[in-house]
C-alpha atoms as a PDB file:
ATOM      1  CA  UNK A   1       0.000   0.000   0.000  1.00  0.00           C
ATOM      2  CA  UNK A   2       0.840   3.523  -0.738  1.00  0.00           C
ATOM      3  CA  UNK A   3      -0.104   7.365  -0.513  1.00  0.00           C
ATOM      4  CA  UNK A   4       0.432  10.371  -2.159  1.00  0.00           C
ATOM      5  CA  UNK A   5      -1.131  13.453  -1.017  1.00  0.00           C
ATOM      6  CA  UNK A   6      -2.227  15.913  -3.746  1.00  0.00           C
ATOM      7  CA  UNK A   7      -1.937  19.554  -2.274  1.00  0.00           C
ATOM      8  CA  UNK A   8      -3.992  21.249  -5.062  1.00  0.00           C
ATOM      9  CA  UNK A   9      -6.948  19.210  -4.896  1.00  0.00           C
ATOM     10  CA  UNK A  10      -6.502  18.341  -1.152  1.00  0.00           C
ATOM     11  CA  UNK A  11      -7.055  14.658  -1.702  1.00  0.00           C
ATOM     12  CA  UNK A  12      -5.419  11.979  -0.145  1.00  0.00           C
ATOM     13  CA  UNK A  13      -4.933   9.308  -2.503  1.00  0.00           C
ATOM     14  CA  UNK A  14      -4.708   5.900  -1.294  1.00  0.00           C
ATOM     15  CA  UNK A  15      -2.801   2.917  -3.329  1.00  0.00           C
ATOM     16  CA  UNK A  16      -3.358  -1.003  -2.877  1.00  0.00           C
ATOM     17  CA  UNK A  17      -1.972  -3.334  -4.741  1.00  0.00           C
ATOM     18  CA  UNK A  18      -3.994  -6.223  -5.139  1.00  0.00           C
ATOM     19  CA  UNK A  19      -2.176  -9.459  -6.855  1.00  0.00           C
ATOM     20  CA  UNK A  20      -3.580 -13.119  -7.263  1.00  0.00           C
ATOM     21  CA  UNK A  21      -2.870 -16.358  -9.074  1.00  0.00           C
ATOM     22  CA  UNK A  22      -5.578 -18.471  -8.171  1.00  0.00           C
ATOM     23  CA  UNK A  23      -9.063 -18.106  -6.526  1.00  0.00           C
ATOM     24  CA  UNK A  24      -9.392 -17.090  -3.002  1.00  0.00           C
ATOM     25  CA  UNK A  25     -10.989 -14.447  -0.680  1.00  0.00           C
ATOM     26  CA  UNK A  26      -8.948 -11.336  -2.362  1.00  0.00           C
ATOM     27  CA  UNK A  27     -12.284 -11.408  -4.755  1.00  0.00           C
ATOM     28  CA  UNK A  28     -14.018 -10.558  -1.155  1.00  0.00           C
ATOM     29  CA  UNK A  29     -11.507  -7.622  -0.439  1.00  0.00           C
ATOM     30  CA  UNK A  30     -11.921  -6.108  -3.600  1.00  0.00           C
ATOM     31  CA  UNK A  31     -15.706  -5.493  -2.549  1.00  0.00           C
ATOM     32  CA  UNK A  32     -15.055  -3.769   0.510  1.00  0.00           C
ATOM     33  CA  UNK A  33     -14.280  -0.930  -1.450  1.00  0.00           C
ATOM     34  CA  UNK A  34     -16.730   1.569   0.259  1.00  0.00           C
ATOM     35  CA  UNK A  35     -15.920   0.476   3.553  1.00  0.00           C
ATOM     36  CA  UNK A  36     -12.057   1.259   3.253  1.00  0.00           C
ATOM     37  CA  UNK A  37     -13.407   4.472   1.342  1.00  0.00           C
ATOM     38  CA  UNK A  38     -15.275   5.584   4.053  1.00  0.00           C
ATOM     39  CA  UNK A  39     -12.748   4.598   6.929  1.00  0.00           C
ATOM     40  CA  UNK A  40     -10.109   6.386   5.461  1.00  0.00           C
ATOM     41  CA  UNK A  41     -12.174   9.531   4.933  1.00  0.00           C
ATOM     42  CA  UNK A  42     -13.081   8.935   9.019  1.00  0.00           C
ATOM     43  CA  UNK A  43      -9.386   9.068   9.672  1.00  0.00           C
ATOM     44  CA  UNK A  44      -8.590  12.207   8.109  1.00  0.00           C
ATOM     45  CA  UNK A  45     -11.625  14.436   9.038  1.00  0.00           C
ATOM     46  CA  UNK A  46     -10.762  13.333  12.781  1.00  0.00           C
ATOM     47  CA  UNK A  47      -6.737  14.247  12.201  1.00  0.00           C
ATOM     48  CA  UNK A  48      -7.616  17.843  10.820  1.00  0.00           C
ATOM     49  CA  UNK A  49     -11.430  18.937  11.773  1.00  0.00           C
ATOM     50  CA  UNK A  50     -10.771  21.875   9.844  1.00  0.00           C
ATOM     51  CA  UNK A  51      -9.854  20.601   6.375  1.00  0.00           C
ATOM     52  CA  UNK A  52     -11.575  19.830   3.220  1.00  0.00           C
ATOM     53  CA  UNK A  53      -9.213  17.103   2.231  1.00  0.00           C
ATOM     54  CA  UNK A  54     -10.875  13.635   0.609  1.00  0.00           C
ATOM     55  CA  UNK A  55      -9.529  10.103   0.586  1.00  0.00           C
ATOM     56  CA  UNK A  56      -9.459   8.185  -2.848  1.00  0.00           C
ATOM     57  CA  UNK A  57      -9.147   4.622  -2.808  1.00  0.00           C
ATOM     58  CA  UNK A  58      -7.638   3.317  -6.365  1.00  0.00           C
ATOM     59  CA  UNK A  59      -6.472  -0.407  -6.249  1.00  0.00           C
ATOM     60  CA  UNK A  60      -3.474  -2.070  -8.527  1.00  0.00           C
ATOM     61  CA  UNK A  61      -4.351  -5.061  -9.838  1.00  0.00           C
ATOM     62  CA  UNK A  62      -2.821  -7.954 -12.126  1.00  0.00           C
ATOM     63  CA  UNK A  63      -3.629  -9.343 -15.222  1.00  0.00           C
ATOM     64  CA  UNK A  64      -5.631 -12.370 -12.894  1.00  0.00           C
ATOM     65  CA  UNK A  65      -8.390  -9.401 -13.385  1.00  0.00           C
ATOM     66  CA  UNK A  66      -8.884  -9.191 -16.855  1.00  0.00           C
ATOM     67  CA  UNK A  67     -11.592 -11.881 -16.666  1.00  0.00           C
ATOM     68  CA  UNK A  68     -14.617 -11.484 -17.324  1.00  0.00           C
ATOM     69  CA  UNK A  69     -15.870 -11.588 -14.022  1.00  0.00           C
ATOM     70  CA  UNK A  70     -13.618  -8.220 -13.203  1.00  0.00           C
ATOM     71  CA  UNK A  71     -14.229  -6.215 -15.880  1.00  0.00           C
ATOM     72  CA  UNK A  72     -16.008  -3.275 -13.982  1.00  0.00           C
ATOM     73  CA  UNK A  73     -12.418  -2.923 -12.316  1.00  0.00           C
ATOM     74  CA  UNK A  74     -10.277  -2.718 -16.326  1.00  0.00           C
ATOM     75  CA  UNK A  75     -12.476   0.372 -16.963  1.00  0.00           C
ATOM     76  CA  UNK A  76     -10.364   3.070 -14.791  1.00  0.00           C
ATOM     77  CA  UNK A  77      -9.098   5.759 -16.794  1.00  0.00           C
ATOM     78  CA  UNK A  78      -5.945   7.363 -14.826  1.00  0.00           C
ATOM     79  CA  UNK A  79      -7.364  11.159 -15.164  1.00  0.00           C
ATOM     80  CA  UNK A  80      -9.473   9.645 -12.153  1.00  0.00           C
ATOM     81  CA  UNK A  81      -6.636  10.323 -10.279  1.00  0.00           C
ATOM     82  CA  UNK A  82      -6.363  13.828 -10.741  1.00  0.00           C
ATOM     83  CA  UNK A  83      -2.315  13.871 -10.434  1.00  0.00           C
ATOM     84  CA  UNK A  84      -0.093  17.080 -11.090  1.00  0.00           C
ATOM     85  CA  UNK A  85       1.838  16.270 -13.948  1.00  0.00           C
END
């Protein structure tokens, strides 16, 4: 897992990298999504009261995903991540 925090949009974004090779509960993880979303966003408004910043939650998968089962998760594009250049 990783962070970057984006000072002009005041977002925190959160990384996960999510790898697997055969079936197993990561499928599960994958749709706690909103959950992790909503902790993170719980941590941060407690740490500054006074802020506007937002948590995004973006996940890093491997090619395991590309099957048909996963393909709401290939359909990202990376301007959802709002990064300075």
């Amino acid at each position: 897992m990783g962070a970057i925090f984006v000072i002009s949009t005041q977002a925190l974004h959160i990384m996960e990298k999510q790898f697997q090779n055969t079936v197993n509960l990561l499928d599960e993880k994958l749709q706690i999504y909103d959950f992790k979303l909503k902790q993170y966003q719980k941590l941060i408004n407690a740490l500054n009261k006074n802020s506007s910043y937002s948590a995004k939650v973006t996940y890093i998968i491997n090619n395991w995903f590309r099957k048909v089962e996963y393909l709401d998760f290939n359909k990202l594009p990376m301007s959802v991540l709002n990064l300075p250049i």
